[in-house]
C-alpha atoms as a PDB file:
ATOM      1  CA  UNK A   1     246.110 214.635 228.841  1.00  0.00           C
ATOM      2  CA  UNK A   2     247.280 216.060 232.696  1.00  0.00           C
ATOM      3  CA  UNK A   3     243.941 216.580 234.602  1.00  0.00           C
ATOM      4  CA  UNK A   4     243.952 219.114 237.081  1.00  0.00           C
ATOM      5  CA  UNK A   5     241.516 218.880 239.970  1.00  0.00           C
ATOM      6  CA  UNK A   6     239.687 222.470 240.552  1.00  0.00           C
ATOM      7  CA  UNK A   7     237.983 221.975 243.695  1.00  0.00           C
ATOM      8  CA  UNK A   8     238.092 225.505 244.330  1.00  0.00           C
ATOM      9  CA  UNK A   9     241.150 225.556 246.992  1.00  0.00           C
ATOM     10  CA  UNK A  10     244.019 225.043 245.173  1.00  0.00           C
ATOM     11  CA  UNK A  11     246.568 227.524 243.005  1.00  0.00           C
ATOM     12  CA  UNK A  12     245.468 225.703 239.968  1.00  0.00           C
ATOM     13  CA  UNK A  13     246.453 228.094 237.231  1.00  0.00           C
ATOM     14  CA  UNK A  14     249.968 228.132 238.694  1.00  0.00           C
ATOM     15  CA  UNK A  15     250.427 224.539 238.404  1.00  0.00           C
ATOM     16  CA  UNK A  16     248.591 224.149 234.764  1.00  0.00           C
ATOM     17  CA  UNK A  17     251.278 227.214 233.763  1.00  0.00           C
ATOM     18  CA  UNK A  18     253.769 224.927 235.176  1.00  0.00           C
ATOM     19  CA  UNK A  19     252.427 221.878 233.017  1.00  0.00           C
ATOM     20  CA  UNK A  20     252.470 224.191 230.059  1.00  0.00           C
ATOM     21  CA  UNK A  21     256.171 225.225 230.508  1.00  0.00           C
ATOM     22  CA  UNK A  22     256.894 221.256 230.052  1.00  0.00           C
ATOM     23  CA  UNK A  23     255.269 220.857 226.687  1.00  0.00           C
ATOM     24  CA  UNK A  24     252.247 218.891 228.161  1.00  0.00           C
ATOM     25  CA  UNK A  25     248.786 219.972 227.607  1.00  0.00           C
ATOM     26  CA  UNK A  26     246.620 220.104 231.079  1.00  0.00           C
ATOM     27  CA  UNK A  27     243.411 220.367 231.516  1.00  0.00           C
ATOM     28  CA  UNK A  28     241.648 222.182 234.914  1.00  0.00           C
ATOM     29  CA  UNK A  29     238.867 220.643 235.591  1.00  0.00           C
ATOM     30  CA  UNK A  30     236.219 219.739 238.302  1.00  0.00           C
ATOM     31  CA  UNK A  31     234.294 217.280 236.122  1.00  0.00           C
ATOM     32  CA  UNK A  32     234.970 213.463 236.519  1.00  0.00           C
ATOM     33  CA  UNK A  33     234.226 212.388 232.721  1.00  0.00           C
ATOM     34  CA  UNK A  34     237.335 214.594 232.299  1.00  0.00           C
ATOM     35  CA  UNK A  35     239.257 212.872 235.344  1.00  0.00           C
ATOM     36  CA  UNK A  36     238.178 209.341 233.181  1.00  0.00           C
ATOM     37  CA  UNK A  37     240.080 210.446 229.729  1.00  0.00           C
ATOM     38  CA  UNK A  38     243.222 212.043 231.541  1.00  0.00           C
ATOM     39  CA  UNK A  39     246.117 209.989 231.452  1.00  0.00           C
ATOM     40  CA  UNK A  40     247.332 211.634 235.087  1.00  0.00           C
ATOM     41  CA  UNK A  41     245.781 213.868 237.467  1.00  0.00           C
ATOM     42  CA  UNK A  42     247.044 216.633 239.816  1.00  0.00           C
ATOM     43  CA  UNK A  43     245.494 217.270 242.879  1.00  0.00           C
ATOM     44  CA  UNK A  44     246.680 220.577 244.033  1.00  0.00           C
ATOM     45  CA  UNK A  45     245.460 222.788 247.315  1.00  0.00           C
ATOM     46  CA  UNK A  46     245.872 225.451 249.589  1.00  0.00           C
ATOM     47  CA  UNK A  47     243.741 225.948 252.412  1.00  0.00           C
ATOM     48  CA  UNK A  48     242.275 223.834 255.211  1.00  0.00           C
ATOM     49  CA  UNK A  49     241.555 219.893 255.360  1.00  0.00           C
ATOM     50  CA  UNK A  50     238.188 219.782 256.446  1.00  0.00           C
ATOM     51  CA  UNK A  51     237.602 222.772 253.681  1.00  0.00           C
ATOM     52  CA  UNK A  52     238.854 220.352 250.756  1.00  0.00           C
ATOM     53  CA  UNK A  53     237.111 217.511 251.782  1.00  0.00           C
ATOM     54  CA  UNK A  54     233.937 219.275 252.007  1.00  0.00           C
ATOM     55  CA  UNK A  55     234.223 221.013 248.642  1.00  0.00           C
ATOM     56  CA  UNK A  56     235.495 217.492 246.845  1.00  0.00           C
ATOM     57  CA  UNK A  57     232.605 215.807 248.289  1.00  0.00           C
ATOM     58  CA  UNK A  58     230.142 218.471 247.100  1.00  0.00           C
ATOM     59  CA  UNK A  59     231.344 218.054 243.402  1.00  0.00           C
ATOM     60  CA  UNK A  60     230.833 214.289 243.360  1.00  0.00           C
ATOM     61  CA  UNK A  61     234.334 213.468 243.650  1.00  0.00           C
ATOM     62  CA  UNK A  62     234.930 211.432 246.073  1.00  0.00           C
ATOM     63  CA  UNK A  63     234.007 208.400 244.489  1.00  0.00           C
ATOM     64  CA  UNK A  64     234.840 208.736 241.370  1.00  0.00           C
ATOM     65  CA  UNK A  65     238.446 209.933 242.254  1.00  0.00           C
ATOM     66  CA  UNK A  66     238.621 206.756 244.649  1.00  0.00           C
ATOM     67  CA  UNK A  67     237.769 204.631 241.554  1.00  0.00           C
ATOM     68  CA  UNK A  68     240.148 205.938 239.437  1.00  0.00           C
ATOM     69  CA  UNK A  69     243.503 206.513 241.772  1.00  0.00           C
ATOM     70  CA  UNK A  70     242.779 202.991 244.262  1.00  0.00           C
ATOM     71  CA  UNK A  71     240.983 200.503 241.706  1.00  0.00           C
ATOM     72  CA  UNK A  72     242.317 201.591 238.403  1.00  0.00           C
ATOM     73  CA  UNK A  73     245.449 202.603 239.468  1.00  0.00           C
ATOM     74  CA  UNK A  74     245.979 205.665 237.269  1.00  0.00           C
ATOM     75  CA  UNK A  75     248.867 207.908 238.661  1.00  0.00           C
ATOM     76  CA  UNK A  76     247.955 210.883 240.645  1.00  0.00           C
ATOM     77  CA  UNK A  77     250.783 213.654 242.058  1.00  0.00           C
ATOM     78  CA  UNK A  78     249.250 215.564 245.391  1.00  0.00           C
ATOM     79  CA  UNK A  79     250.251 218.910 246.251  1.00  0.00           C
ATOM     80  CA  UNK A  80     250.333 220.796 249.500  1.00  0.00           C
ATOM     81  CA  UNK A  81     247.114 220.368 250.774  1.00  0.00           C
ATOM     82  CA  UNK A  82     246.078 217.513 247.996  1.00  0.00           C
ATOM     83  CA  UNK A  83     248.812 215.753 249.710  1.00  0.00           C
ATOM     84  CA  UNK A  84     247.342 215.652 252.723  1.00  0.00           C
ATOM     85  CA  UNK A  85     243.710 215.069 252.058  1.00  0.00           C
ATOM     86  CA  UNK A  86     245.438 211.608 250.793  1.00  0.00           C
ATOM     87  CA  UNK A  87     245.434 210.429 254.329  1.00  0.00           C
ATOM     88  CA  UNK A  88     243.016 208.536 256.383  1.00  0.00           C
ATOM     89  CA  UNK A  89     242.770 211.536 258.773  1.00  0.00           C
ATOM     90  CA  UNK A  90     243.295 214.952 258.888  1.00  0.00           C
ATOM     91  CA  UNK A  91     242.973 217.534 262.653  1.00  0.00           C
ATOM     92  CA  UNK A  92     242.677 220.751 261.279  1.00  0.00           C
ATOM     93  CA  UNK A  93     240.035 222.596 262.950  1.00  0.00           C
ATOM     94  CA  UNK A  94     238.760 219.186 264.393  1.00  0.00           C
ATOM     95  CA  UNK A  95     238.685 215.890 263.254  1.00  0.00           C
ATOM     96  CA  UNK A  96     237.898 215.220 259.768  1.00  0.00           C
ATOM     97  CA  UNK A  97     237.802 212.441 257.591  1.00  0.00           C
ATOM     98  CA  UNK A  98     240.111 212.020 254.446  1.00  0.00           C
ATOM     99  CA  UNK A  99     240.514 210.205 251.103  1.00  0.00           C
ATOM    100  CA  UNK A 100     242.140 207.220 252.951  1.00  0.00           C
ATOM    101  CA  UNK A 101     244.152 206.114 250.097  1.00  0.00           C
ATOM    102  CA  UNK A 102     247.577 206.115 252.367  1.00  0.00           C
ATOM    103  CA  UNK A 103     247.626 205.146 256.306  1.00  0.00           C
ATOM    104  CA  UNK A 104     248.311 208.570 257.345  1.00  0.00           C
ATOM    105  CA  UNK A 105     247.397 211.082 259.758  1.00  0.00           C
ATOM    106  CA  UNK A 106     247.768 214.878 259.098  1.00  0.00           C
ATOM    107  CA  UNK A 107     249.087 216.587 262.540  1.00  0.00           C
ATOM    108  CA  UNK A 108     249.946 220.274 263.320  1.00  0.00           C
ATOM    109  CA  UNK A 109     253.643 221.411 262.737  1.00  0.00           C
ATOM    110  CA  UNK A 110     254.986 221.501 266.422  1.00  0.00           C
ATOM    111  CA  UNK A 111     258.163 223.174 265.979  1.00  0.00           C
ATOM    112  CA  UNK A 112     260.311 224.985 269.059  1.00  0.00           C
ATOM    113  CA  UNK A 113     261.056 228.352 269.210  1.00  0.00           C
ATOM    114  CA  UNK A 114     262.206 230.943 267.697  1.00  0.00           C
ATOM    115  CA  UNK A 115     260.583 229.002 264.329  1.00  0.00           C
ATOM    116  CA  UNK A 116     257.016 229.891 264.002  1.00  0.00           C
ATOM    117  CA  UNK A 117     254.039 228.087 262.238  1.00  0.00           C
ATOM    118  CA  UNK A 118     252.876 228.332 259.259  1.00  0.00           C
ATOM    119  CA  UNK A 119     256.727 226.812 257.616  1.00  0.00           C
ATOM    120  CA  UNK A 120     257.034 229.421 254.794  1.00  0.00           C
ATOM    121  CA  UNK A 121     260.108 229.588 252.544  1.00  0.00           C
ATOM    122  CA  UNK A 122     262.336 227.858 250.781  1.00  0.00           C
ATOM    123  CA  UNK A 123     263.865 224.586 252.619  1.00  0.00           C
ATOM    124  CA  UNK A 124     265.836 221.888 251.801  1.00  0.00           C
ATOM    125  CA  UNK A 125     264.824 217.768 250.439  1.00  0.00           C
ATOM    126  CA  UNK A 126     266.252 215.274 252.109  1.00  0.00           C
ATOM    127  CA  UNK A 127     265.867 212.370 249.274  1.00  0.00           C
ATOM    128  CA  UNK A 128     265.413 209.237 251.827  1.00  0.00           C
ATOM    129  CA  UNK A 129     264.798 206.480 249.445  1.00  0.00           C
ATOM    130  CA  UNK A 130     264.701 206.102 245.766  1.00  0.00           C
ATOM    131  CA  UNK A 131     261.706 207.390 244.037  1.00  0.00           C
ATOM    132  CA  UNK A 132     261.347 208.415 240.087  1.00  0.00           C
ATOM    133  CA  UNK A 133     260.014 212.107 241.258  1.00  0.00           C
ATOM    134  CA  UNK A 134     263.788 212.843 242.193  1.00  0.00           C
ATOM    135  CA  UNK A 135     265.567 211.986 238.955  1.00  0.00           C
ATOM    136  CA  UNK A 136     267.756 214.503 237.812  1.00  0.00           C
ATOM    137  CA  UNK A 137     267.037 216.442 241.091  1.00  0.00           C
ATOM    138  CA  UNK A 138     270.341 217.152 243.000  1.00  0.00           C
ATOM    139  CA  UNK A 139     270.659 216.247 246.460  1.00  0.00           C
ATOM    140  CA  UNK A 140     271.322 219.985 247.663  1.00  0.00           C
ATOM    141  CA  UNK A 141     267.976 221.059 245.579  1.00  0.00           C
ATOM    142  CA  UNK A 142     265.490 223.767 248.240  1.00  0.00           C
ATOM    143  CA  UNK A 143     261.686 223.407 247.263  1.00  0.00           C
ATOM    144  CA  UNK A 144     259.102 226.329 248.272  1.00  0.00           C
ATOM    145  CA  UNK A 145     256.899 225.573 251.331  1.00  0.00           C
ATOM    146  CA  UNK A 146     253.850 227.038 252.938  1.00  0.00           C
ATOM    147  CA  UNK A 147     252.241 224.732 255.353  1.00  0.00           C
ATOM    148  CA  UNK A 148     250.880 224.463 259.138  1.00  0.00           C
ATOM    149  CA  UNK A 149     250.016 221.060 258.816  1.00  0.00           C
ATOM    150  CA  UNK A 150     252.241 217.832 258.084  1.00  0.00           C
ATOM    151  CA  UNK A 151     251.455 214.129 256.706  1.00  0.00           C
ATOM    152  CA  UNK A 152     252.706 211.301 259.565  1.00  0.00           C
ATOM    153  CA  UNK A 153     252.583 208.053 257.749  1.00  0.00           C
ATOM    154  CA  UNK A 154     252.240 205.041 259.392  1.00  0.00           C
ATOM    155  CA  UNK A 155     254.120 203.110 257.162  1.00  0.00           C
ATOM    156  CA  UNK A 156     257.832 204.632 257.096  1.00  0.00           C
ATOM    157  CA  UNK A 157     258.733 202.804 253.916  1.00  0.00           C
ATOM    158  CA  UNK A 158     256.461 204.992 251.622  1.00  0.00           C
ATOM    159  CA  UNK A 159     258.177 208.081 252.985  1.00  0.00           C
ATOM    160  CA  UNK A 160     260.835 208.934 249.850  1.00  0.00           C
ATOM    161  CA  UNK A 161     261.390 212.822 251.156  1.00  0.00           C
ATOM    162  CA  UNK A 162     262.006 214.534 254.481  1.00  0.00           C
ATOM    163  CA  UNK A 163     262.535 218.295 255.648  1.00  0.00           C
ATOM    164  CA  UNK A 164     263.586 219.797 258.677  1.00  0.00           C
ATOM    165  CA  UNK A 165     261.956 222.674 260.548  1.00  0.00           C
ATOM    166  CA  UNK A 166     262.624 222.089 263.682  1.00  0.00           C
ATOM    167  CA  UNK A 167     262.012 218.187 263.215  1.00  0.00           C
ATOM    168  CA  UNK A 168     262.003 215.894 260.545  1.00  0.00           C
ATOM    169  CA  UNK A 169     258.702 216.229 258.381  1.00  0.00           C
ATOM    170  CA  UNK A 170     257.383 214.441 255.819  1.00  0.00           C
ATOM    171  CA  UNK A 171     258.175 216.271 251.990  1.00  0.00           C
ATOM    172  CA  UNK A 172     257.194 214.113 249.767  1.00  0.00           C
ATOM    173  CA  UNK A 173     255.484 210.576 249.861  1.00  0.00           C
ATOM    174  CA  UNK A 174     254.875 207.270 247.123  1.00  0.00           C
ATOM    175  CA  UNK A 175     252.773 204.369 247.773  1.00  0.00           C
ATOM    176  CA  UNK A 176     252.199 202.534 244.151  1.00  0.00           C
ATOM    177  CA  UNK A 177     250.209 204.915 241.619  1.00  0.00           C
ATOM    178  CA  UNK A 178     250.089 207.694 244.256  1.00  0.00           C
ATOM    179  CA  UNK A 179     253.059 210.425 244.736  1.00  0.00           C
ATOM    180  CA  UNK A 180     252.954 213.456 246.873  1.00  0.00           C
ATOM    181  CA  UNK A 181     254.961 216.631 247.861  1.00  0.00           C
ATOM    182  CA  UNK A 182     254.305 218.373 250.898  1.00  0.00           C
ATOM    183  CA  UNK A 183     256.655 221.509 248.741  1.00  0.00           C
ATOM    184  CA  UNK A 184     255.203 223.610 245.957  1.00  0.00           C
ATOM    185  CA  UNK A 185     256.956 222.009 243.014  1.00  0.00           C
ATOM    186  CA  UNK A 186     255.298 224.757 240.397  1.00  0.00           C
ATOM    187  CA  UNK A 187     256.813 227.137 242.664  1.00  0.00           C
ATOM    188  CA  UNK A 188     260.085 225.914 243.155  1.00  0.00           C
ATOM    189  CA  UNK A 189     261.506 227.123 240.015  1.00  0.00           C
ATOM    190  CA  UNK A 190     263.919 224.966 238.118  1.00  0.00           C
ATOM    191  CA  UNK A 191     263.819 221.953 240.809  1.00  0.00           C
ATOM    192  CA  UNK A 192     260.216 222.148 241.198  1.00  0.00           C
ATOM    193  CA  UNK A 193     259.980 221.506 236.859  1.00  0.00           C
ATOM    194  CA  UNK A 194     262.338 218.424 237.437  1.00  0.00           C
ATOM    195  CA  UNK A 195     259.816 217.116 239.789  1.00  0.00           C
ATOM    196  CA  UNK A 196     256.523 217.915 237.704  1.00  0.00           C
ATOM    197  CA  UNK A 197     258.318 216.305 234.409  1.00  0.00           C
ATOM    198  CA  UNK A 198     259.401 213.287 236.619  1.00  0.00           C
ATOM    199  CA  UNK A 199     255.821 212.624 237.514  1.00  0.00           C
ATOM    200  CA  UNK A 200     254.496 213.339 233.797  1.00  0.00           C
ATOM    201  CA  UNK A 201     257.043 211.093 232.160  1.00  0.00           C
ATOM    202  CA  UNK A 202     258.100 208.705 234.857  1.00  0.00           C
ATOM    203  CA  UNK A 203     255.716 207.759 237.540  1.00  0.00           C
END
């Protein structure tokens, strides 16, 4: 069973549809007995860091999502925003606290002009190292984006997918059990699939 987190900021139904499409049955959820019997979760989001953090913490998730991901190691895909509440830190409207299960920081999108913030649109993946998410995906693949905000990892080596809007940023990331896509994969169409049935049957 695919466990979707509904913390209220994320285009869940999108994503389970995508699930659906793949033959897997998914589950949307904001109850951790149901995170315990999934097999992998989704964390999904769109919105603002300090936002998700404050909503995951006021459903009781924190810990229990800690437990499962960091000390059982069960695999986890982060999306958009669930990407970046991955990191130690996020400054979004301030400073704020994040899941800290990757030594990241998540830094405004500084790009020069004419290109304007938020990054909307479709945009290329730059497959930097070898990761299981990119099987079957063709090196020329574009991937839907909508994001003002970017995940800088300390740690260059867990960085498997780059982008470029006006500078390299981070697309996707994979450190152990944990994988994450800056890029909508349930809206990115025949690609984004690849990527969702990568994580579901590979990672």
């Amino acid at each position: 069973m695919i466990a979707i987190v509904d913390y209220g900021l994320g285009n869940v139904c999108s994503v389970a549809g995508a699930v659906e499409r793949l033959g897997r049955p998914a589950t949307i959820t904001s109850s951790a007995a149901d995170l315990e019997r999934a097999d992998r979760l989704i964390l999904p989001g769109v919105g603002a860091f300090g936002d998700g953090m404050e909503r995951l913490r006021d459903l009781g998730l924190l810990e229990p999502l800690t437990r499962l991901v960091v000390g059982e190691k069960k695999p986890i895909l982060g999306i958009c925003l669930g990407a970046q509440l991955m990191a130690r830190v996020g400054h979004e409207f301030g400073r704020h606290e994040g899941l800290g299960w990757v030594d990241a920081e998540v830094v405004r999108i500084e790009p020069p002009p004419p290109l304007r913030v938020p990054h909307v649109g479709w945009n290329d993946l730059l497959q930097v190292r070898p990761s299981p998410l990119f099987a079957d995906v063709p090196g020329d693949a574009l991937f839907y984006y909508v994001h003002s905000f970017q995940v800088r990892c300390a740690r260059e080596e867990i960085v498997v997918g780059r982008t470029d809007y006006g500078g390299s940023i981070t697309a996707a990331f994979q450190q152990d059990n944990v994988y994450a896509t800056q890029f909508h994969p349930e809206k990115s169409q025949r690609h984004g699939l690849t990527i969702l049935e990568n994580f579901l049957g590979r990672c």
